[in-house]
C-alpha atoms as a PDB file:
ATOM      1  CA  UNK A   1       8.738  36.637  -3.728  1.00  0.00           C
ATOM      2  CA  UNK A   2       6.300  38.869  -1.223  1.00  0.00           C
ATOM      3  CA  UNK A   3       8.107  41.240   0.382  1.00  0.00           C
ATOM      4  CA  UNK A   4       6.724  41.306   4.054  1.00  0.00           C
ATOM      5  CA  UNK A   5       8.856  44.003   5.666  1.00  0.00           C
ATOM      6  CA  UNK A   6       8.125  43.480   9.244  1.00  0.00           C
ATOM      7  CA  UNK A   7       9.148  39.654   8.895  1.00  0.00           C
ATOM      8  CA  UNK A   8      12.617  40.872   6.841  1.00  0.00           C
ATOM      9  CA  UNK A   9      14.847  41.446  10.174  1.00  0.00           C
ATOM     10  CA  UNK A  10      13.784  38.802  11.607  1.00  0.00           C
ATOM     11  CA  UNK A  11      16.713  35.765  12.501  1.00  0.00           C
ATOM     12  CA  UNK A  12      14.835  33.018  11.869  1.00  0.00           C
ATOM     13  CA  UNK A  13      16.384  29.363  11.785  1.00  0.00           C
ATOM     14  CA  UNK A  14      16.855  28.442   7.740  1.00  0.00           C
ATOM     15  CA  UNK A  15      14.038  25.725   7.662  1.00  0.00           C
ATOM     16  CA  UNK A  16      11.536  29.011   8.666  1.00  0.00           C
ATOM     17  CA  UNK A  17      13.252  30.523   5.434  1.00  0.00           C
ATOM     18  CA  UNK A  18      12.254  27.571   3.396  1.00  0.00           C
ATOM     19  CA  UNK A  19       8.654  27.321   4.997  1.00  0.00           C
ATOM     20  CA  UNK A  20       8.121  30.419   3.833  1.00  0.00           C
ATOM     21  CA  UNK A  21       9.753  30.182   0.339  1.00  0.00           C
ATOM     22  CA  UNK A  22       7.565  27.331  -0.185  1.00  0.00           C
ATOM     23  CA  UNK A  23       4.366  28.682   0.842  1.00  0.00           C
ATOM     24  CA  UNK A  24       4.542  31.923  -0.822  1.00  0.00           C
ATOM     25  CA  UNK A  25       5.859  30.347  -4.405  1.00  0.00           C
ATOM     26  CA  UNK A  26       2.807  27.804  -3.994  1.00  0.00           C
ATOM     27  CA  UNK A  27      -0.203  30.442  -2.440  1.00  0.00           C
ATOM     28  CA  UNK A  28       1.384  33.901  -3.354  1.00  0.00           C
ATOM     29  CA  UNK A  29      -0.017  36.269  -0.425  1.00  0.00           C
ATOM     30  CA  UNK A  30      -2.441  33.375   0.994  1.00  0.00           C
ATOM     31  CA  UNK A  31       1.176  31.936   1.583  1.00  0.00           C
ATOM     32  CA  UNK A  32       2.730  34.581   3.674  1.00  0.00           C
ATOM     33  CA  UNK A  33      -0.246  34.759   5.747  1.00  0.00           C
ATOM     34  CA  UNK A  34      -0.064  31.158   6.134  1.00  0.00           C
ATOM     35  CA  UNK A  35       3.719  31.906   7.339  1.00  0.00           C
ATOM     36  CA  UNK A  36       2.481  34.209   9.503  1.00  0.00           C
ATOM     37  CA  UNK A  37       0.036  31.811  11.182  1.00  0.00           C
ATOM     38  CA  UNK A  38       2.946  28.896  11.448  1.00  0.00           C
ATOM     39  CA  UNK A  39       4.963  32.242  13.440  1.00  0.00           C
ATOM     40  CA  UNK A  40       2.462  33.310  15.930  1.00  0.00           C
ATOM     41  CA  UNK A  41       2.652  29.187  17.004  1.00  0.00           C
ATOM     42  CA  UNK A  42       5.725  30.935  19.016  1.00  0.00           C
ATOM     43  CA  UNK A  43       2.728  32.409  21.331  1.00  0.00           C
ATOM     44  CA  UNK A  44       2.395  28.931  22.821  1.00  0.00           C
ATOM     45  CA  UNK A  45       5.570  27.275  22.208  1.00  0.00           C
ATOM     46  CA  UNK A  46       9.208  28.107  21.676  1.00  0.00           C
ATOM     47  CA  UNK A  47      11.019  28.638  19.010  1.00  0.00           C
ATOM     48  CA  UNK A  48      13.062  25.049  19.522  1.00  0.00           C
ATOM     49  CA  UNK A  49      10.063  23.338  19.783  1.00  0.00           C
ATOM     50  CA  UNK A  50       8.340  24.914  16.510  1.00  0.00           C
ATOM     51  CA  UNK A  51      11.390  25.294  14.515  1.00  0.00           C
ATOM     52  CA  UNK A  52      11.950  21.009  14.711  1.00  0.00           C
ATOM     53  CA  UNK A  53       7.792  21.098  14.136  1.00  0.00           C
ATOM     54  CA  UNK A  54       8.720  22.897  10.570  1.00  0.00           C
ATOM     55  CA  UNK A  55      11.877  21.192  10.159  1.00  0.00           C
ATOM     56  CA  UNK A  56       9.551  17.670  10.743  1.00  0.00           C
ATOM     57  CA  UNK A  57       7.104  19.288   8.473  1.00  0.00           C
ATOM     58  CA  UNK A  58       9.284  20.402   5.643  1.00  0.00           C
ATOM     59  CA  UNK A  59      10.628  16.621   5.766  1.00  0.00           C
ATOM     60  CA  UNK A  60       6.878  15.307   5.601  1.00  0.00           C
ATOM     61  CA  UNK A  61       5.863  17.610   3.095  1.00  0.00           C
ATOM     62  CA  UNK A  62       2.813  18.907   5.854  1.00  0.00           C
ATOM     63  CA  UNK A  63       3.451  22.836   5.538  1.00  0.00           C
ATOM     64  CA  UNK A  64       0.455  24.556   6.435  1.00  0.00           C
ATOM     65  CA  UNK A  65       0.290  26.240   9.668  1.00  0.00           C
ATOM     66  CA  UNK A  66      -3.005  23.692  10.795  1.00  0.00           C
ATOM     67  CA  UNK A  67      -0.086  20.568   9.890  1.00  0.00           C
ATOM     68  CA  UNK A  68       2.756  22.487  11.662  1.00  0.00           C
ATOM     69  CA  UNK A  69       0.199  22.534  14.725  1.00  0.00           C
ATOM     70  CA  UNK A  70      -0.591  19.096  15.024  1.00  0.00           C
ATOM     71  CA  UNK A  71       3.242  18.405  14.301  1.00  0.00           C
ATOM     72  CA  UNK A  72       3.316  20.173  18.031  1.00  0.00           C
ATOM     73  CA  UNK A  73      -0.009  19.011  19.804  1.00  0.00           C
ATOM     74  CA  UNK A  74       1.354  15.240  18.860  1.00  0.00           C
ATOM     75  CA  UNK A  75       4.314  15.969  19.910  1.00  0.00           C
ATOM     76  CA  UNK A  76       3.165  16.847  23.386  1.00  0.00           C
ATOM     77  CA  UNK A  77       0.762  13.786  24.492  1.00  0.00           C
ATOM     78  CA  UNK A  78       2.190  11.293  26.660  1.00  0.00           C
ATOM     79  CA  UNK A  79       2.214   7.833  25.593  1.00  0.00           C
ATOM     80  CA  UNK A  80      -0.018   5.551  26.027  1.00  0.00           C
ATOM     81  CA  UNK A  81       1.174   3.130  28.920  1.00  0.00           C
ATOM     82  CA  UNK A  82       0.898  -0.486  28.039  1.00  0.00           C
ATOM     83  CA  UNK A  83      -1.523  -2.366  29.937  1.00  0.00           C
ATOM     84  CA  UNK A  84       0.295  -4.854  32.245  1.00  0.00           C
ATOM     85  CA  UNK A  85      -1.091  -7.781  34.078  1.00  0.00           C
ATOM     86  CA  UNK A  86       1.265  -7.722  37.274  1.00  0.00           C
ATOM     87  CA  UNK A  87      -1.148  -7.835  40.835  1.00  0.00           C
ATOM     88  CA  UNK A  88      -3.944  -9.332  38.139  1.00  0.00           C
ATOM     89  CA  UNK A  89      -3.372 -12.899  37.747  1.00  0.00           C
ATOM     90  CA  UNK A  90      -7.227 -13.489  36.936  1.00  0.00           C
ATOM     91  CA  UNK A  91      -6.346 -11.660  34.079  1.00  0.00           C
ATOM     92  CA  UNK A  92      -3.746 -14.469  32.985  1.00  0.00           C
ATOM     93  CA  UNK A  93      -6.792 -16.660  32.387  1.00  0.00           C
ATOM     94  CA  UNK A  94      -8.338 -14.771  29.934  1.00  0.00           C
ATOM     95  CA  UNK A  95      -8.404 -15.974  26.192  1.00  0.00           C
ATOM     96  CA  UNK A  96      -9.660 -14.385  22.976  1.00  0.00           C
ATOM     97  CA  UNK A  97     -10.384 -16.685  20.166  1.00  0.00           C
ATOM     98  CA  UNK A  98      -8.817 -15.566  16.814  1.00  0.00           C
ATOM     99  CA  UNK A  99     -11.612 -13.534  14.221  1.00  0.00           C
ATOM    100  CA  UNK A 100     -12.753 -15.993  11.624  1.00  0.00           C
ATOM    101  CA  UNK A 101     -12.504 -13.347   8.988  1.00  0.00           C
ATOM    102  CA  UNK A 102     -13.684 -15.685   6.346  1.00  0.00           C
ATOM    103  CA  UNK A 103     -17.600 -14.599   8.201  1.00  0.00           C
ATOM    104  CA  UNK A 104     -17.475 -10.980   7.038  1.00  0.00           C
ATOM    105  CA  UNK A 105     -17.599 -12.660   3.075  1.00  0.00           C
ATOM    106  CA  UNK A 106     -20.806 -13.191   3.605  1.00  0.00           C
ATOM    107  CA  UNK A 107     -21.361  -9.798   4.012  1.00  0.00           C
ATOM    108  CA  UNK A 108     -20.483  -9.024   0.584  1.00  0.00           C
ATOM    109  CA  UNK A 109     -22.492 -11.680  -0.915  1.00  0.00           C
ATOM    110  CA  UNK A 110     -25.543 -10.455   0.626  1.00  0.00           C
ATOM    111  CA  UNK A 111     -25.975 -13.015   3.626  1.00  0.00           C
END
């Protein structure tokens, strides 16, 4: 393993332990700086929020500090509100015909 002696004294949770295991047996020094991107993630969120964004990555198999991000930005936005027809009765009216998907053969064929 690279020895990275201002991340030795750190108490991390175990699953930051692991991250980092992984990354540096798989990229060598690429890995530890990839470690140390995944850390300064605790700039803009806390450590219980980005320690069960590397926990959900370890699980996944997504590692890199770009997955562990997304993990988080995902994890943040608000979901989406299904559209309901109350106060629109006009809407009640409204009826799509099912695709014929049987059209888009034709496609293929060259039609």
């Amino acid at each position: 393993m690279i020895a990275s002696q201002p991340l030795e004294d750190w108490d991390l949770p175990v699953c930051f332990g692991i991250l980092r295991r992984r990354l540096e047996a798989e990229f060598g020094s690429p890995g530890t700086r990839e470690f140390i991107k995944v850390l300064r993630l605790l700039e803009k969120h806390s450590m219980p929020t980005l320690k069960q964004a590397v926990q959900h990555g370890l699980e996944i198999g997504a590692t890199s500090a770009d997955a562990i991000r997304l993990i988080l930005e995902y994890r943040q936005e608000e979901p989406v509100a299904l559209f309901c027809l109350d106060g629109r009765p006009q809407l009640n009216l409204v009826r799509v015909a099912q695709t014929d998907v049987s059209v888009y053969q034709s496609l293929l064929i060259g039609g």
